[in-house]
PDB file of N, CA and C in Angstrom:
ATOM      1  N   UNK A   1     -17.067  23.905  26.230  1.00  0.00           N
ATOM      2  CA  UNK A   1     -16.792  22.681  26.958  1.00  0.00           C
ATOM      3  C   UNK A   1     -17.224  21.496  26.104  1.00  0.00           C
ATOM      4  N   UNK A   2     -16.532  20.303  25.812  1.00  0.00           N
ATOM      5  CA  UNK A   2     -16.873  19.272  25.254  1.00  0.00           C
ATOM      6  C   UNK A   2     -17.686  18.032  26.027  1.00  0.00           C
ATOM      7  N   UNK A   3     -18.245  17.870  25.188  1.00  0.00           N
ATOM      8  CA  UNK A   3     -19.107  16.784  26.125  1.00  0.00           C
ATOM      9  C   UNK A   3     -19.034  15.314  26.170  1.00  0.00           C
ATOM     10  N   UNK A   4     -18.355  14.638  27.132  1.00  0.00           N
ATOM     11  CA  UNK A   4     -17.281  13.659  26.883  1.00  0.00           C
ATOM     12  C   UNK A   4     -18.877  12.526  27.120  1.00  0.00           C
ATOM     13  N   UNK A   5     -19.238  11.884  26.283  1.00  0.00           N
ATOM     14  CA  UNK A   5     -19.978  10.579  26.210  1.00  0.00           C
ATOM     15  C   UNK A   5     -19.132   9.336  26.087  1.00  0.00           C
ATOM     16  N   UNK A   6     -18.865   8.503  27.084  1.00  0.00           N
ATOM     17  CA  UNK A   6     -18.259   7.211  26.928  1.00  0.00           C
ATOM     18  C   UNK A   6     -19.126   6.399  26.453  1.00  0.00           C
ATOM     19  N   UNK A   7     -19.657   5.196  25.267  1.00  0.00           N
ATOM     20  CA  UNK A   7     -19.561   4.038  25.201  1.00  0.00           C
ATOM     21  C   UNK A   7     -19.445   2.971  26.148  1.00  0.00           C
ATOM     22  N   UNK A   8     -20.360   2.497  26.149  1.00  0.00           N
ATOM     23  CA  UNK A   8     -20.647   0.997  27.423  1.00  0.00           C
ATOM     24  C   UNK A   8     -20.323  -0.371  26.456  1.00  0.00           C
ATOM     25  N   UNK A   9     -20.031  -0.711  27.237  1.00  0.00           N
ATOM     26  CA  UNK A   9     -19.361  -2.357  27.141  1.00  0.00           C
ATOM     27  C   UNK A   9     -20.738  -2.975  25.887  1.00  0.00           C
ATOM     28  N   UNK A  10     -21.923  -2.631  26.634  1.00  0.00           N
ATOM     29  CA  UNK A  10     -23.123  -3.340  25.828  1.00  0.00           C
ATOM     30  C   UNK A  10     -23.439  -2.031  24.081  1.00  0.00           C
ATOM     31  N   UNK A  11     -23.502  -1.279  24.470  1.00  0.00           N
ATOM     32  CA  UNK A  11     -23.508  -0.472  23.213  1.00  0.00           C
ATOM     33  C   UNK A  11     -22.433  -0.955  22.290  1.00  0.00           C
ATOM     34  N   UNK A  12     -21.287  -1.079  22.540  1.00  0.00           N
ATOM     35  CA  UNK A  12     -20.387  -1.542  21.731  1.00  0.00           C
ATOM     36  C   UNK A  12     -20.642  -2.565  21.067  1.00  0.00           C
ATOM     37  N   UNK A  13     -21.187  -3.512  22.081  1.00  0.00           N
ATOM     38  CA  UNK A  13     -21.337  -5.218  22.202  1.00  0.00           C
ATOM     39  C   UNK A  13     -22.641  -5.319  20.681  1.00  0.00           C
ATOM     40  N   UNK A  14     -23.214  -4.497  21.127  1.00  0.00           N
ATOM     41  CA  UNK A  14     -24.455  -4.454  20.293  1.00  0.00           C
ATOM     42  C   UNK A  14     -24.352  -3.886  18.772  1.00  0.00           C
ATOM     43  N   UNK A  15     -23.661  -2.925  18.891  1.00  0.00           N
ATOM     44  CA  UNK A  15     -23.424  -2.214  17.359  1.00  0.00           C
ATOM     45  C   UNK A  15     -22.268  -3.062  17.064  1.00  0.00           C
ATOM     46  N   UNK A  16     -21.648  -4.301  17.142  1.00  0.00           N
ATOM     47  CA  UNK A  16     -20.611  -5.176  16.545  1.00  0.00           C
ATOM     48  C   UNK A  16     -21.447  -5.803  15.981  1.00  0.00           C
ATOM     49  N   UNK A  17     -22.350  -6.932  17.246  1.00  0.00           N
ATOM     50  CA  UNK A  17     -23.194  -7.758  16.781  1.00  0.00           C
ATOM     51  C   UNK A  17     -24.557  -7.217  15.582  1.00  0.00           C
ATOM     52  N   UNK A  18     -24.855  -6.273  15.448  1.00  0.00           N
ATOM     53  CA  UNK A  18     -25.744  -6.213  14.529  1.00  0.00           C
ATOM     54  C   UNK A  18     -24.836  -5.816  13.224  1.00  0.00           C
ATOM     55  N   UNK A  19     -23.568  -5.513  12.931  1.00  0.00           N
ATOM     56  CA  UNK A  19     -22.951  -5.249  11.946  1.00  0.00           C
ATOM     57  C   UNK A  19     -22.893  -6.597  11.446  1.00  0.00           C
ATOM     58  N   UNK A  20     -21.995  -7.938  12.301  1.00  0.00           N
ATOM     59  CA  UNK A  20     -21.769  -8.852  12.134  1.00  0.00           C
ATOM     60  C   UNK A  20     -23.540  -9.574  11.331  1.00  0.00           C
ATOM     61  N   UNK A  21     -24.581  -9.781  11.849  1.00  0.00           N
ATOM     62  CA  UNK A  21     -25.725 -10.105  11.728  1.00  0.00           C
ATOM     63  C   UNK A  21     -26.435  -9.492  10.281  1.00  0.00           C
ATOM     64  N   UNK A  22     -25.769  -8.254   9.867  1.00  0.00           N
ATOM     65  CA  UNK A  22     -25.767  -7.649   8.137  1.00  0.00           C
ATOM     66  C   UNK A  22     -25.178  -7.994   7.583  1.00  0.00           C
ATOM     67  N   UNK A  23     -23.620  -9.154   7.894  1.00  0.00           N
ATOM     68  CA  UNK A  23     -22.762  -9.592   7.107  1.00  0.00           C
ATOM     69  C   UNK A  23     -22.285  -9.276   5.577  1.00  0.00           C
ATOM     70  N   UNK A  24     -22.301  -7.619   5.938  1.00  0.00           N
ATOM     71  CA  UNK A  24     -22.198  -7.069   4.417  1.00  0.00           C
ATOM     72  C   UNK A  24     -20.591  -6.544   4.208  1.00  0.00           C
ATOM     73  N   UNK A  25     -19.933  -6.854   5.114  1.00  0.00           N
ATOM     74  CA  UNK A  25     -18.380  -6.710   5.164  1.00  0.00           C
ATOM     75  C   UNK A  25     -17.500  -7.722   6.165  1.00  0.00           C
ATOM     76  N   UNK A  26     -16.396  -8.140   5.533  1.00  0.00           N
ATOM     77  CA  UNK A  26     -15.676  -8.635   6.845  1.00  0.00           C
ATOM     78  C   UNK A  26     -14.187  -8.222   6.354  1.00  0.00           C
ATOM     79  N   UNK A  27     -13.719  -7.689   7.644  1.00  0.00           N
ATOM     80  CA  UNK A  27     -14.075  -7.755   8.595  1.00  0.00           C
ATOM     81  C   UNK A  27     -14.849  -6.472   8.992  1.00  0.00           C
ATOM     82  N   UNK A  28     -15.437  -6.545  10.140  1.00  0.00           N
ATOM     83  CA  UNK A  28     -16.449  -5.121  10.227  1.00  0.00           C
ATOM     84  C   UNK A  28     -15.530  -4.291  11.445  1.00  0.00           C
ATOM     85  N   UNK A  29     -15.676  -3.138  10.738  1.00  0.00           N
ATOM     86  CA  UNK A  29     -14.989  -2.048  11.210  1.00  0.00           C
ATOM     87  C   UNK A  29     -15.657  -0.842  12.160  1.00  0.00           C
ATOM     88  N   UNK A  30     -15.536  -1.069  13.417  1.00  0.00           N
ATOM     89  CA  UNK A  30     -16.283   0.019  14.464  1.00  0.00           C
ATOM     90  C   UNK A  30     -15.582   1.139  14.625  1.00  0.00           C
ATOM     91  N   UNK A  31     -15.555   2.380  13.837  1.00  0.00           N
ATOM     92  CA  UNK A  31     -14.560   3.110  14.123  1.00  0.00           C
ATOM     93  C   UNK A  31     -15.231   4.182  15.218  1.00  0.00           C
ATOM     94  N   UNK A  32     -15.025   4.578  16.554  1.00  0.00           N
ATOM     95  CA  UNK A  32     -14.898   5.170  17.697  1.00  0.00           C
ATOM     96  C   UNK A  32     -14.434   6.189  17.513  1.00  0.00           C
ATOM     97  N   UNK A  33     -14.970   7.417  18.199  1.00  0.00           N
ATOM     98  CA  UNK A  33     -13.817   8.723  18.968  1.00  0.00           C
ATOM     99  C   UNK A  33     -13.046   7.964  19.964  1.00  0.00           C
ATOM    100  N   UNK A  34     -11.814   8.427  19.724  1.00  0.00           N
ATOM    101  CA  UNK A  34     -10.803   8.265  21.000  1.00  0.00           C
ATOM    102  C   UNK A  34     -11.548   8.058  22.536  1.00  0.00           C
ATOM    103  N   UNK A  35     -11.811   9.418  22.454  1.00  0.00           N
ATOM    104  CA  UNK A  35     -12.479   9.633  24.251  1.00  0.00           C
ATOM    105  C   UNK A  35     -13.522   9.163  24.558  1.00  0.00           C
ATOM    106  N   UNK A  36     -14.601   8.235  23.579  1.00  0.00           N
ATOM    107  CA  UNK A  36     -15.461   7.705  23.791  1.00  0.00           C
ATOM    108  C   UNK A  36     -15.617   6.418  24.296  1.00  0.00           C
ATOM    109  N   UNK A  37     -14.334   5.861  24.449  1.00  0.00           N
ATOM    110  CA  UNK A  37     -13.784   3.971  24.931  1.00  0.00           C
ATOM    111  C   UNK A  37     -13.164   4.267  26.387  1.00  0.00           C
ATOM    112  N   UNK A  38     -13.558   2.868  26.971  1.00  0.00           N
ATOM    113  CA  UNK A  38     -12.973   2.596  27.959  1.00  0.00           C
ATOM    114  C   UNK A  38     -11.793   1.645  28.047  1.00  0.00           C
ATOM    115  N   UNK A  39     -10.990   1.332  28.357  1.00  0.00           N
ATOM    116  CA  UNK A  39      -9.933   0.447  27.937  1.00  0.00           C
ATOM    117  C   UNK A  39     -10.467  -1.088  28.215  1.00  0.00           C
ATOM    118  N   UNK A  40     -10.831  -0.628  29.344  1.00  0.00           N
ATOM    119  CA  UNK A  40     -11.224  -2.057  30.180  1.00  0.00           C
ATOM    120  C   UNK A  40     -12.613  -2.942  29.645  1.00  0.00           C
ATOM    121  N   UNK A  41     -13.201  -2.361  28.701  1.00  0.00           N
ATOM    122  CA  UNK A  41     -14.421  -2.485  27.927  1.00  0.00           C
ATOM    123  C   UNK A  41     -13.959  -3.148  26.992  1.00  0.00           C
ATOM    124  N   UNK A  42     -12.852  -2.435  26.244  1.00  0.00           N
ATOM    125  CA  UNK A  42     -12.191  -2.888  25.087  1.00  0.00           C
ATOM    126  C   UNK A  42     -11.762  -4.410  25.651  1.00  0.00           C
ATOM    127  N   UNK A  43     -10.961  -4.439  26.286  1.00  0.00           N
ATOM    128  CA  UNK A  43     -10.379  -5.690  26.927  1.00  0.00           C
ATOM    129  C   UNK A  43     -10.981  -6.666  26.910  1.00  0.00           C
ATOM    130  N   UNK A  44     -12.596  -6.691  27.090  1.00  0.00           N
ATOM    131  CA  UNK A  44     -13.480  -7.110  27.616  1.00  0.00           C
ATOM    132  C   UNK A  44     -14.371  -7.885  26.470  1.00  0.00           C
ATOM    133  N   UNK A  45     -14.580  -6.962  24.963  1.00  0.00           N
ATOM    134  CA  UNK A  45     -15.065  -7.123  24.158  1.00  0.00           C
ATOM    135  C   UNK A  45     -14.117  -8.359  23.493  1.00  0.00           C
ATOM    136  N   UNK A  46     -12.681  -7.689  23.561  1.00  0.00           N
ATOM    137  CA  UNK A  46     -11.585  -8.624  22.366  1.00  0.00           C
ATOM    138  C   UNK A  46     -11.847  -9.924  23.580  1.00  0.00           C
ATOM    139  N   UNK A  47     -12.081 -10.315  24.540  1.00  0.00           N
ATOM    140  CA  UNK A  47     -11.728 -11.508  25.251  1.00  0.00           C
ATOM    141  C   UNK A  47     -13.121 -12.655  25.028  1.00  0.00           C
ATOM    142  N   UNK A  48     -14.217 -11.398  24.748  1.00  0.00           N
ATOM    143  CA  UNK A  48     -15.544 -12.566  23.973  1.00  0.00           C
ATOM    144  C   UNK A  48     -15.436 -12.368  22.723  1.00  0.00           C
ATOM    145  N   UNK A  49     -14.904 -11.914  21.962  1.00  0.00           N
ATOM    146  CA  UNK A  49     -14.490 -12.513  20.816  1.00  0.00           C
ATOM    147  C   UNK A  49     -14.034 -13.315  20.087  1.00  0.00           C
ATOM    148  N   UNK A  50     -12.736 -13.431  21.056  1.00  0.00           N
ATOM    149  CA  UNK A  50     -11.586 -14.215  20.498  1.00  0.00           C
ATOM    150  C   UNK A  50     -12.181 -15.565  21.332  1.00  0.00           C
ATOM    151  N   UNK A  51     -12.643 -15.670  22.383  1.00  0.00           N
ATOM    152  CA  UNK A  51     -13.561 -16.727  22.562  1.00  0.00           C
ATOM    153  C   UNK A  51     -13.976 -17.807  21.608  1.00  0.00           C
ATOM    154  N   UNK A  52     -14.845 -16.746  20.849  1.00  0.00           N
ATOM    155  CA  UNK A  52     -16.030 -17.426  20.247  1.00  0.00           C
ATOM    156  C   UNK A  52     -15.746 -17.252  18.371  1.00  0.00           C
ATOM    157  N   UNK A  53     -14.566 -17.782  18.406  1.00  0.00           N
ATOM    158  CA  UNK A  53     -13.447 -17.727  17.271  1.00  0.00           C
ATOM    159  C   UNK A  53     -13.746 -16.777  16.202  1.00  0.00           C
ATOM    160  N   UNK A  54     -13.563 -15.458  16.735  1.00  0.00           N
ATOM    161  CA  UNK A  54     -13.678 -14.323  16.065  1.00  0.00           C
ATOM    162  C   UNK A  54     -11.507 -13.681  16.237  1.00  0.00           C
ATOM    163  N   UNK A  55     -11.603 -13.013  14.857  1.00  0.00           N
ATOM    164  CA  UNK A  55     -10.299 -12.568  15.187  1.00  0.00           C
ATOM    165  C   UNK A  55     -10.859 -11.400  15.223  1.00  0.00           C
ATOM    166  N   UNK A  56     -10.122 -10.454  16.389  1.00  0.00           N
ATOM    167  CA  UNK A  56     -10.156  -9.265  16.881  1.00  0.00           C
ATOM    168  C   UNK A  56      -9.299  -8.273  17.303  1.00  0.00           C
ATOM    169  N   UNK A  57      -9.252  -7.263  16.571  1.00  0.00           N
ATOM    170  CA  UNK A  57      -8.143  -6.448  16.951  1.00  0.00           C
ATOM    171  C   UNK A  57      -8.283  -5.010  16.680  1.00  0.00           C
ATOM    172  N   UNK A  58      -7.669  -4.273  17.338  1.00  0.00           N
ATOM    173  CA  UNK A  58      -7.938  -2.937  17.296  1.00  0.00           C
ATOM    174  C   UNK A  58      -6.421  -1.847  17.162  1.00  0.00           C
ATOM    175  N   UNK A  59      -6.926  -0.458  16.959  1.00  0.00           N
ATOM    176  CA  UNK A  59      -5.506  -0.100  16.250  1.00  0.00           C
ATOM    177  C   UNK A  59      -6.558   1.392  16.013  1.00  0.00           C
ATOM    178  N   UNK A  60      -5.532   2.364  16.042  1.00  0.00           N
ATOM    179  CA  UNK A  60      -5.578   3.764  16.172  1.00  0.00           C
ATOM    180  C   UNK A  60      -5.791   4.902  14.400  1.00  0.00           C
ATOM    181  N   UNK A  61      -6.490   5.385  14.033  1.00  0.00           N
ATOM    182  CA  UNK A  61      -6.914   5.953  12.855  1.00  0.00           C
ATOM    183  C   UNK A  61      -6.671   7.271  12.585  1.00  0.00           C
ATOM    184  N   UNK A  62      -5.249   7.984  12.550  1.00  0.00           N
ATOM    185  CA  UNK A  62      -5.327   9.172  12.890  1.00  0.00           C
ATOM    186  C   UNK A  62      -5.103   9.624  14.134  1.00  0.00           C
ATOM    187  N   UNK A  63      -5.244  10.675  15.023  1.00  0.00           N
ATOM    188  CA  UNK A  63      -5.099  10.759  16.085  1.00  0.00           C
ATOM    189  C   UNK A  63      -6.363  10.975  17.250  1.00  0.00           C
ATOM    190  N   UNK A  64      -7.616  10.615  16.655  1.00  0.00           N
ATOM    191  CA  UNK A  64      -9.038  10.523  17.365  1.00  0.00           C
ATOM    192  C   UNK A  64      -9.777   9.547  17.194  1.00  0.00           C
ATOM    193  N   UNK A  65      -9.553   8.710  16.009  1.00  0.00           N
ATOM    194  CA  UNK A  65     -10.369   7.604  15.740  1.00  0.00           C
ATOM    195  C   UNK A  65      -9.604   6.595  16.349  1.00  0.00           C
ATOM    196  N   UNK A  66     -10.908   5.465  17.318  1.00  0.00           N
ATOM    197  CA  UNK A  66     -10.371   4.051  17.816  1.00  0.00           C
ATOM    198  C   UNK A  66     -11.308   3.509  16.620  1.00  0.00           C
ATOM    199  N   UNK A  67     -10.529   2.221  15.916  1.00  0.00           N
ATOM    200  CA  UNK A  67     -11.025   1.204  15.502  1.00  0.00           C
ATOM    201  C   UNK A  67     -10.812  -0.171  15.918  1.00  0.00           C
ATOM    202  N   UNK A  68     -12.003  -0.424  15.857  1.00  0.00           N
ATOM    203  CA  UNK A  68     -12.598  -2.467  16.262  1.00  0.00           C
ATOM    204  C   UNK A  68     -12.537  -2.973  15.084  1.00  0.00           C
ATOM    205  N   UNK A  69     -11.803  -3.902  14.898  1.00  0.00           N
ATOM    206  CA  UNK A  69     -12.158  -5.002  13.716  1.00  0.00           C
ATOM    207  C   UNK A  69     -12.478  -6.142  14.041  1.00  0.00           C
ATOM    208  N   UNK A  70     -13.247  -6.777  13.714  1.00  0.00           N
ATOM    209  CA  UNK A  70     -13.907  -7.951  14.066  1.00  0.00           C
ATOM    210  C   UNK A  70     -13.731  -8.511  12.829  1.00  0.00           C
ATOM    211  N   UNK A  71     -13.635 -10.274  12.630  1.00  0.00           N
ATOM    212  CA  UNK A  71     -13.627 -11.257  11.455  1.00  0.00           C
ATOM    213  C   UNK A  71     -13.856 -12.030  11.621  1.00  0.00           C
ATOM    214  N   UNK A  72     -15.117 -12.494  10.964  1.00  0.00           N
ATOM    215  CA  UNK A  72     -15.987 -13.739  11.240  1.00  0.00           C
ATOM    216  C   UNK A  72     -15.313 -14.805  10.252  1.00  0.00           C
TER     217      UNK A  72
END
């Protein structure tokens, strides 16, 4: 049996922001398991992003990896 761990809105939130805060790449790349995102999280993240004039976008790696890109 696999053991499905979802990702919270703030875990996400947090491992962006401390990538962003190492500023050792841009754009910074969160790459995810598939089954580990919520959609509505995602939604949620790109809408304080793009806020706070970050470009943000996300896009599929294979057929299990979700990736976040963020660009400061």
């Amino acid at each position: 049996m696999t053991n499905s761990i979802t990702l919270t809105y703030e875990e996400l939130f947090i491992k962006l922001h401390q990538a962003i805060a190492k500023r050792k790449e841009n754009p910074i790349l969160l790459k995810v398991p598939l089954h580990t995102i919520d959609k509505d999280d995602i939604l949620e993240l790109g809408e304080y992003f793009r806020k706070h004039a970050f470009n943000f976008e996300t896009y599929l790696e294979g057929e299990n990896t979700f990736v976040i890109a963020v660009e400061y």
